[in-house]
N, C-alpha and C. Protein backbone atom coordinates (compact mmCIF):
# COMPACT_ATOMS: atom_id res chain seq x y z
N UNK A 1 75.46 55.19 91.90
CA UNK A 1 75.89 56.48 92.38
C UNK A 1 77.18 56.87 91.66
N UNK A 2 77.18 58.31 91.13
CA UNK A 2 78.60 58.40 90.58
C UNK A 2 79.18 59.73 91.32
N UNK A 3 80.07 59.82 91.17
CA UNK A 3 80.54 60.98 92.10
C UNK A 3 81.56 61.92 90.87
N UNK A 4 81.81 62.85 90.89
CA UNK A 4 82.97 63.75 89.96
C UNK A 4 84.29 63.88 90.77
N UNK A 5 85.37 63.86 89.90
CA UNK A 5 86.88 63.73 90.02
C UNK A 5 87.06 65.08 91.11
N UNK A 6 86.28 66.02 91.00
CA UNK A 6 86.74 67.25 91.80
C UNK A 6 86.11 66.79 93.23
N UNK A 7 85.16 66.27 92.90
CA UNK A 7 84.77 65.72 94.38
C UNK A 7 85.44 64.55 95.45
N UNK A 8 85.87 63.97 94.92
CA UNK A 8 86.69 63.31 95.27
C UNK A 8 88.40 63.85 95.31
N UNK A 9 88.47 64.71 94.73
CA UNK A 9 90.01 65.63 95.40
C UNK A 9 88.98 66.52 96.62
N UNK A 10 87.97 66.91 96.97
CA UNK A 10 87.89 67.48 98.12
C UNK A 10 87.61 66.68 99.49
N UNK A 11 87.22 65.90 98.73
CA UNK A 11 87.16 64.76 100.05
C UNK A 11 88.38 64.35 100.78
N UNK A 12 89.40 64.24 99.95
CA UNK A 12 90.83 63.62 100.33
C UNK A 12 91.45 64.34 100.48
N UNK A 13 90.96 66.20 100.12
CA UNK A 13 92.18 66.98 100.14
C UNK A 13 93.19 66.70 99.31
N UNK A 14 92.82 66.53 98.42
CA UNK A 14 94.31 66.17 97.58
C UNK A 14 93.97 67.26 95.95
N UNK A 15 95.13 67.21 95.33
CA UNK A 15 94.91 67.88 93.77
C UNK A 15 94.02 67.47 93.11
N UNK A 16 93.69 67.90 91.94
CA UNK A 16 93.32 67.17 91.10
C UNK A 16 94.40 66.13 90.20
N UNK A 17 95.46 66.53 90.06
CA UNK A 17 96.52 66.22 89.47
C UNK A 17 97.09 64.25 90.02
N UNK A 18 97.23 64.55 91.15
CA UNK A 18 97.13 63.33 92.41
C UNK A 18 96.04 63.00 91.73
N UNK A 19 94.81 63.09 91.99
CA UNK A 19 93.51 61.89 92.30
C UNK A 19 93.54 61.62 90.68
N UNK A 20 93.72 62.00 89.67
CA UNK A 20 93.80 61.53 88.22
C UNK A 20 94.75 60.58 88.08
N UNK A 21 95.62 60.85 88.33
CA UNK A 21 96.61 59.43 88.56
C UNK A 21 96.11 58.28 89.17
N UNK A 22 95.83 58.31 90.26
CA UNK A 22 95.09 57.27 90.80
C UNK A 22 94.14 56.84 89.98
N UNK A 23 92.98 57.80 89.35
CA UNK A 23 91.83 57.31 88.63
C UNK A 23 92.39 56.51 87.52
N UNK A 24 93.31 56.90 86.78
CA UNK A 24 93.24 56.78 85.54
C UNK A 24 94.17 54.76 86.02
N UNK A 25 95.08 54.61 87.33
CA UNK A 25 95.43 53.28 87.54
C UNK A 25 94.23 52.44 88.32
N UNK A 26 92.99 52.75 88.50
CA UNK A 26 92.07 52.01 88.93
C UNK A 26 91.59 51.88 87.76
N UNK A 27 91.36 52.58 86.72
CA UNK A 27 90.58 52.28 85.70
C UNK A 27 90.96 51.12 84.69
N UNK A 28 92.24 51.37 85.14
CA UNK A 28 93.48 50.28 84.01
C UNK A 28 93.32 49.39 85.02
N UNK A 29 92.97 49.19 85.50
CA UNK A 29 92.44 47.83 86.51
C UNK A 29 91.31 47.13 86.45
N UNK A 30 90.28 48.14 85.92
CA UNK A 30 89.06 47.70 86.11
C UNK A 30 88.26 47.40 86.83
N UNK A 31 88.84 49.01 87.95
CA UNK A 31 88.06 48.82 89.08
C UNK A 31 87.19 50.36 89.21
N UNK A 32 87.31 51.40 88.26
CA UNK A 32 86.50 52.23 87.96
C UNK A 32 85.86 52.37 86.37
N UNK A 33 85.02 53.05 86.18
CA UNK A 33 84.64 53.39 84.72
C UNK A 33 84.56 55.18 84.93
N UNK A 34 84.97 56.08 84.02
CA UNK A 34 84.74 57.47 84.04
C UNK A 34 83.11 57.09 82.79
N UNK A 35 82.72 58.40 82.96
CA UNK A 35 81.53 59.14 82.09
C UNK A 35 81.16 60.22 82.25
N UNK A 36 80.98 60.96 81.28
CA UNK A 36 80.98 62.41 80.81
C UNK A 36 79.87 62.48 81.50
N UNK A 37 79.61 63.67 82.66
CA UNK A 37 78.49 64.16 83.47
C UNK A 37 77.16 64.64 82.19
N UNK A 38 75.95 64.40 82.07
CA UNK A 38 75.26 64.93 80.87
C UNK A 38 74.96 65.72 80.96
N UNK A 39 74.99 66.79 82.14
CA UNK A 39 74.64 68.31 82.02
C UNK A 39 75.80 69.05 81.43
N UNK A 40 76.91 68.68 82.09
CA UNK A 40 78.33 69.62 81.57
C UNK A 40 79.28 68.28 81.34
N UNK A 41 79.72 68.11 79.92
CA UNK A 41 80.48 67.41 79.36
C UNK A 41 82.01 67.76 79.75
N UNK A 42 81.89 68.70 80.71
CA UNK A 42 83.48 69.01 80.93
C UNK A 42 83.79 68.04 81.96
N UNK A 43 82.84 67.81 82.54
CA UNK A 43 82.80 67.21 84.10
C UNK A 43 82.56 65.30 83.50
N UNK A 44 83.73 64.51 84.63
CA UNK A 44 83.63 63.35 84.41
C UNK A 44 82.88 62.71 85.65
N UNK A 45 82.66 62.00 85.73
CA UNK A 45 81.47 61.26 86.98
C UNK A 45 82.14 59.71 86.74
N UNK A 46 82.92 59.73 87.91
CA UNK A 46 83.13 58.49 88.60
C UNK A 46 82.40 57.11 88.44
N UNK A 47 82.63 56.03 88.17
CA UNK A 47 81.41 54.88 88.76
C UNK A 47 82.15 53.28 89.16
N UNK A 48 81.77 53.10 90.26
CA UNK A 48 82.64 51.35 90.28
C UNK A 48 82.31 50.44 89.83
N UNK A 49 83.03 49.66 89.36
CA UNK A 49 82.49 48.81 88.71
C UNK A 49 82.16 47.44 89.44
N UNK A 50 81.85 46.67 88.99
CA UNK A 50 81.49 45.29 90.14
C UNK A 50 82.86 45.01 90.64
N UNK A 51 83.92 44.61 89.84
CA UNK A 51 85.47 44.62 90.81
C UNK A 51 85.73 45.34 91.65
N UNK A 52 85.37 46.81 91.46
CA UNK A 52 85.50 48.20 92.45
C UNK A 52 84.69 47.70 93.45
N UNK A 53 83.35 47.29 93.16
CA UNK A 53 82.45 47.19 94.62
C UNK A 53 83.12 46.46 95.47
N UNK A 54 83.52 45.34 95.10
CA UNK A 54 84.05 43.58 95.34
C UNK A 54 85.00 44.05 96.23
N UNK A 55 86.00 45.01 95.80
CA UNK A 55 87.24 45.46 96.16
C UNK A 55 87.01 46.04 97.41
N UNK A 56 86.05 47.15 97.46
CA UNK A 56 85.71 47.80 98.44
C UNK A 56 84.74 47.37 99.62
N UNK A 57 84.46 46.24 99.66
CA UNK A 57 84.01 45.70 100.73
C UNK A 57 85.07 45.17 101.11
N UNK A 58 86.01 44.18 100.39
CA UNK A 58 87.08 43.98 101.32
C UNK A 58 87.71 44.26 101.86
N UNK A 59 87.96 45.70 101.21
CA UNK A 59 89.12 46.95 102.16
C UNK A 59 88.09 47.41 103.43
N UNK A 60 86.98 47.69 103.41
CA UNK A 60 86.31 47.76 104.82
C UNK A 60 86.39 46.95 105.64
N UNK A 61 86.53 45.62 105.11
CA UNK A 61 86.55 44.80 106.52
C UNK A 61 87.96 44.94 107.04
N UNK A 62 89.29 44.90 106.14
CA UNK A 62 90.37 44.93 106.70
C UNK A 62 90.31 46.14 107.09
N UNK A 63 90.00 47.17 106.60
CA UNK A 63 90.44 48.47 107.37
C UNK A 63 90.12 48.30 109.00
N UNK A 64 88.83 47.75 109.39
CA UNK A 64 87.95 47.69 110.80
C UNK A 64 88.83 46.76 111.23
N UNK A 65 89.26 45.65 110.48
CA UNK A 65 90.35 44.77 111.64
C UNK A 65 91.32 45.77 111.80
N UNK A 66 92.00 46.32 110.72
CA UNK A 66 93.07 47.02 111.17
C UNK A 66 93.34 47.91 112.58
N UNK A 67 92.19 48.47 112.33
CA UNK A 67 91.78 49.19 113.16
C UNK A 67 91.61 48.92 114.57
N UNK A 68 90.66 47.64 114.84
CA UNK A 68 90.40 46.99 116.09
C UNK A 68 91.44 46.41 116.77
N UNK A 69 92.39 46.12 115.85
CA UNK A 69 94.09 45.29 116.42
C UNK A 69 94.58 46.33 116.89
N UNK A 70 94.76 47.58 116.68
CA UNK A 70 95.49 48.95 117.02
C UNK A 70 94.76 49.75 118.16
N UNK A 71 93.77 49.76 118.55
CA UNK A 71 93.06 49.99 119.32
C UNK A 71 93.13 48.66 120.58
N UNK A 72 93.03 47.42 120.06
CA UNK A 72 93.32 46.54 120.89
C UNK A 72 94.17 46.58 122.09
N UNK A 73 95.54 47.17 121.38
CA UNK A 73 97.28 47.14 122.18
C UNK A 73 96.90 48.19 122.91
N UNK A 74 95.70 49.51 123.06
CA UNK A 74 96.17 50.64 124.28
C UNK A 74 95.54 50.23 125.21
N UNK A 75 95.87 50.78 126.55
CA UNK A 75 95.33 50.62 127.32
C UNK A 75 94.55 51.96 127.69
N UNK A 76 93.37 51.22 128.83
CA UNK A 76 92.61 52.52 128.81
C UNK A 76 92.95 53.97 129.84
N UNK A 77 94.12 53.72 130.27
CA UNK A 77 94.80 54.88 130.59
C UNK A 77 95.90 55.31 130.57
């Protein structure tokens, strides 16, 4: 699945300017790859790479602990 850079600034609400920065330090990581969309070469299309996947299962699980510890401390009224 690849997704485009503009799509991903609407998802987050954020610039384009912002989410390129980010892209361009995941990539220098080697946790994304860009590629030229083949209908319109203007457009780049996102893709993770196996580190990206790797990466992103782990941040799901911590996110859900995160989550469940914080939810843990309220009470229910």
């Amino acid at each position: 699945m690849t997704t485009s850079t503009s799509e991903i600034g609407a998802r987050l609400e954020q610039l384009g300017g912002t989410i390129t920065v980010g892209l361009d330090a995941m990539e220098r990581d080697g946790l994304i790859r860009r590629k030229k969309d083949r209908s319109d070469g203007r457009i780049s299309r996102i893709v993770l790479t196996a580190a990206g996947r790797s990466l992103r299962k782990s941040l799901k699980a911590d996110a859900a602990a995160l989550i469940g510890d914080m939810f843990a401390t309220l009470s229910p009224t």
